[in-house]
N, C-alpha and C. Protein backbone atom coordinates (compact mmCIF):
# COMPACT_ATOMS: atom_id res chain seq x y z
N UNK A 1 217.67 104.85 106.13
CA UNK A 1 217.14 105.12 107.45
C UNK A 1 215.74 104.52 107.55
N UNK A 2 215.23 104.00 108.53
CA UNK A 2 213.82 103.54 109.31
C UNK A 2 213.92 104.22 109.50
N UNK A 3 212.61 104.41 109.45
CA UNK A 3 211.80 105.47 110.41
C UNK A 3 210.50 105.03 111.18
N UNK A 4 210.81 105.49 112.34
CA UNK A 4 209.56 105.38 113.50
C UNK A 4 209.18 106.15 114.04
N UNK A 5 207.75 106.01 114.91
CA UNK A 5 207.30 106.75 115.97
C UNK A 5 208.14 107.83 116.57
N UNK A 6 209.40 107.53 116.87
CA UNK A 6 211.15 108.76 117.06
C UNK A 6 211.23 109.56 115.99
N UNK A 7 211.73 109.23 114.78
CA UNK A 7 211.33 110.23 113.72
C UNK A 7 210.10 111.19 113.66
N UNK A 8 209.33 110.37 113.24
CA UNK A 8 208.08 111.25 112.97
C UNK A 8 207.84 112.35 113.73
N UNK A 9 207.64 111.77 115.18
CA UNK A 9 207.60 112.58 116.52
C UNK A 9 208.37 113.86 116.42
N UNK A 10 209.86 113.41 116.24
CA UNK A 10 210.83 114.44 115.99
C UNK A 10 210.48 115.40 115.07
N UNK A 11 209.85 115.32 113.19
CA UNK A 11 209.96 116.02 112.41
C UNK A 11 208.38 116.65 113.01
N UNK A 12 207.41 116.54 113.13
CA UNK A 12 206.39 116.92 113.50
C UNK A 12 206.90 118.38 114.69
N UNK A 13 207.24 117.67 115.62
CA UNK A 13 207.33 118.43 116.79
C UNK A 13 208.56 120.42 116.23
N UNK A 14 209.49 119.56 115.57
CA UNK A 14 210.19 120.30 114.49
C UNK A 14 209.60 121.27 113.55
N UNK A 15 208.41 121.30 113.07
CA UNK A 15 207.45 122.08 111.75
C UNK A 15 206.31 123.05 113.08
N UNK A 16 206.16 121.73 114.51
CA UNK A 16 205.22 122.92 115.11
C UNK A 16 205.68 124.12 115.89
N UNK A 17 207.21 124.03 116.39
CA UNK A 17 207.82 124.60 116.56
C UNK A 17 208.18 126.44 115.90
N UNK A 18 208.15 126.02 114.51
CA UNK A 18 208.45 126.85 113.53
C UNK A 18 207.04 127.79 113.96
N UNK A 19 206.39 126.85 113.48
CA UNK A 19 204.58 127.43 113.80
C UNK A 19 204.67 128.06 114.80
N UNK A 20 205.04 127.92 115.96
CA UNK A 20 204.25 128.49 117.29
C UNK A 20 205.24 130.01 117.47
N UNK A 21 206.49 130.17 116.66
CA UNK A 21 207.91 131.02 116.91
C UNK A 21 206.95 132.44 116.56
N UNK A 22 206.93 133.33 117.84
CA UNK A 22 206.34 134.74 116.80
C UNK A 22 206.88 135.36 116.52
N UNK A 23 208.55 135.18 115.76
CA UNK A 23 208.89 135.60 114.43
C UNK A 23 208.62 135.55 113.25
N UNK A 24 207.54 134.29 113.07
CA UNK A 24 207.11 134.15 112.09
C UNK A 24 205.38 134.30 111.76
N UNK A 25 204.73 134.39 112.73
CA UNK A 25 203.21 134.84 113.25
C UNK A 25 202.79 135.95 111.98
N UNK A 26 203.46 137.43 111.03
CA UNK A 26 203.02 137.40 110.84
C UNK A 26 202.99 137.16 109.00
N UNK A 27 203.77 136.36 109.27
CA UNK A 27 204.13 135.69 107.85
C UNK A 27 202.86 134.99 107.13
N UNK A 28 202.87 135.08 105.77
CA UNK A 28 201.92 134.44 104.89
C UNK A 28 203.14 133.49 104.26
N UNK A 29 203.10 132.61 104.53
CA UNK A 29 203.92 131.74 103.99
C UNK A 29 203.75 129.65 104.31
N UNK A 30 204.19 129.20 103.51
CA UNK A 30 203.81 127.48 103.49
C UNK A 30 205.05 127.39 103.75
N UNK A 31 205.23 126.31 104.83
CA UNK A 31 206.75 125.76 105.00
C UNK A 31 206.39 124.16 104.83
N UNK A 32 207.41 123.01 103.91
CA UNK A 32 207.28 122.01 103.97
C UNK A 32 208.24 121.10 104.59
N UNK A 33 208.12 119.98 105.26
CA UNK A 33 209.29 119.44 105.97
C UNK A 33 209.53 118.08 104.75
N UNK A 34 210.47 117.52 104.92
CA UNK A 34 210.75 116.64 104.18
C UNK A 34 211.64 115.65 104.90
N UNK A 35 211.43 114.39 105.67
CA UNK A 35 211.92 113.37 106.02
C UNK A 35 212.36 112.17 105.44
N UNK A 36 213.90 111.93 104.85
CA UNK A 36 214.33 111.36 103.52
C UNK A 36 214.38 109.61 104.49
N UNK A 37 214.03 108.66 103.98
CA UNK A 37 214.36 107.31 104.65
C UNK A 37 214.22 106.24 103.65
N UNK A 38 214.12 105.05 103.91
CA UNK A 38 214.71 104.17 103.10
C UNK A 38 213.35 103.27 103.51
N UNK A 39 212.80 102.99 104.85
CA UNK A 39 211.89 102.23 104.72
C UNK A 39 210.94 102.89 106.46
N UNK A 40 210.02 102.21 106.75
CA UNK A 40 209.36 102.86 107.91
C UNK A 40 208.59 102.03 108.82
N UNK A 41 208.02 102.02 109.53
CA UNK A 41 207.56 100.95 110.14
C UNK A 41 205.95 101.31 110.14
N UNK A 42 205.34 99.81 110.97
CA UNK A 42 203.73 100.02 110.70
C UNK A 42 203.14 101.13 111.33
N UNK A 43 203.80 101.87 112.37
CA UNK A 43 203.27 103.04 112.79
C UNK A 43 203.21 104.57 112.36
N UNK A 44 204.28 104.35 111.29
CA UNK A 44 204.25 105.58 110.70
C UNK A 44 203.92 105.17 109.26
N UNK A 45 203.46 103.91 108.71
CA UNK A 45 202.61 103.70 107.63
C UNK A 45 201.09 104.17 107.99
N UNK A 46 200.63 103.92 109.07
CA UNK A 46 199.39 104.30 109.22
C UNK A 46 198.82 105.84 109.34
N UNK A 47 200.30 105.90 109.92
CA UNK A 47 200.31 108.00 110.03
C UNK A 47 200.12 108.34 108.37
N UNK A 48 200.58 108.04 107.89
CA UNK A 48 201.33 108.62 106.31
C UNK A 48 199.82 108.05 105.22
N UNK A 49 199.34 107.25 105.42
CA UNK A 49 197.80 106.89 104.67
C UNK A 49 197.24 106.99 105.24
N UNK A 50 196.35 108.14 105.69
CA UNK A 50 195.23 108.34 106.35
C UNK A 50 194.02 108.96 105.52
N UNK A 51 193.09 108.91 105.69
CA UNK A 51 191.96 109.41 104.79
C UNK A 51 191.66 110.90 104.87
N UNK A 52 191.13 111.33 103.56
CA UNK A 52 191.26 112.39 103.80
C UNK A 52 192.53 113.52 103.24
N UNK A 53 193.76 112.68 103.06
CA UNK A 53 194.84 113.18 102.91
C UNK A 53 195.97 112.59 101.87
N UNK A 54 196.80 113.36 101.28
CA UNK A 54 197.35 112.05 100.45
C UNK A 54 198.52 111.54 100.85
N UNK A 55 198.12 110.34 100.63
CA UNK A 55 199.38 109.61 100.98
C UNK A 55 200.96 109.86 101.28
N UNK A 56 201.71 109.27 101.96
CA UNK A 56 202.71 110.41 102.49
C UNK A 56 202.99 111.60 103.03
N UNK A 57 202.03 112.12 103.44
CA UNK A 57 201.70 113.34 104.25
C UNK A 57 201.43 112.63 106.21
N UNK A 58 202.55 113.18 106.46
CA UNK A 58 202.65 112.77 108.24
C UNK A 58 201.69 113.98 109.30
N UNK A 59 202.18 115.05 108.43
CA UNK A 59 201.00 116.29 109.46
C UNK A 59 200.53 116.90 108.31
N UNK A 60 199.28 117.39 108.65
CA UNK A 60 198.97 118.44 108.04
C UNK A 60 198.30 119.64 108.99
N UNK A 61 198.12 119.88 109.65
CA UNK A 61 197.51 121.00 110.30
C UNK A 61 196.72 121.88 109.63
N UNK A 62 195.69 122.19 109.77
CA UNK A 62 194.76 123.01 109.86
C UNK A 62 195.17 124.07 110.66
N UNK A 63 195.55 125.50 110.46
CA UNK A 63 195.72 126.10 111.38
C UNK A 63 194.82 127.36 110.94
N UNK A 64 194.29 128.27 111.97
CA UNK A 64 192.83 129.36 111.50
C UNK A 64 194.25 130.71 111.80
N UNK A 65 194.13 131.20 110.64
CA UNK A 65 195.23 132.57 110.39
C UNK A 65 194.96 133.91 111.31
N UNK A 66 193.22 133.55 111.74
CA UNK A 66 192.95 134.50 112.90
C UNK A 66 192.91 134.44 114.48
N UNK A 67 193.82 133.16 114.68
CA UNK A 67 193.29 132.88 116.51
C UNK A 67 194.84 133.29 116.46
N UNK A 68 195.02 133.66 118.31
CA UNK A 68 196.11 134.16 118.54
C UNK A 68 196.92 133.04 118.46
N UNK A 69 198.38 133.14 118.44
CA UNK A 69 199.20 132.23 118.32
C UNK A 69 199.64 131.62 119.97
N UNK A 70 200.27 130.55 119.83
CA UNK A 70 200.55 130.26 121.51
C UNK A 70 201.68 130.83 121.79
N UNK A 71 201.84 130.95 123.26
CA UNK A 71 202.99 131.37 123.78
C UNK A 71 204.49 130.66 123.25
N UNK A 72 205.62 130.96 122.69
CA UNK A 72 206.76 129.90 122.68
C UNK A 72 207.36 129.35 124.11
């Protein structure tokens, strides 16, 4: 599989989802996504090496465990 801007978009939007559900609000827990492909294009090479972060990592979020969560 390639992967592009469609993917990424997709698995991202997919992990914030999880995040925003307040079934899970008041969980202490790490969830990791894992997007299996074969090769990717220059737009999600640039997502995936960014500084700051290691390599292959598409999101990372920062999220503060004390602000309210958003509406689903």
């Amino acid at each position: 599989m390639n992967a592009t801007d469609t993917e990424a978009s997709q698995i991202k939007k997919y992990a914030r989802a999880v995040i925003a559900n307040p079934q899970f609000a008041d969980m202490r827990s790490e969830w990791g996504y894992i997007l299996l492909l074969t090769d990717y294009d220059e737009s999600v090479r640039r997502d995936i090496n960014q500084e700051g972060r290691p390599s292959g990592i598409l999101d990372q979020p920062r999220i503060d465990p004390n602000s309210p969560m958003p509406p689903a």
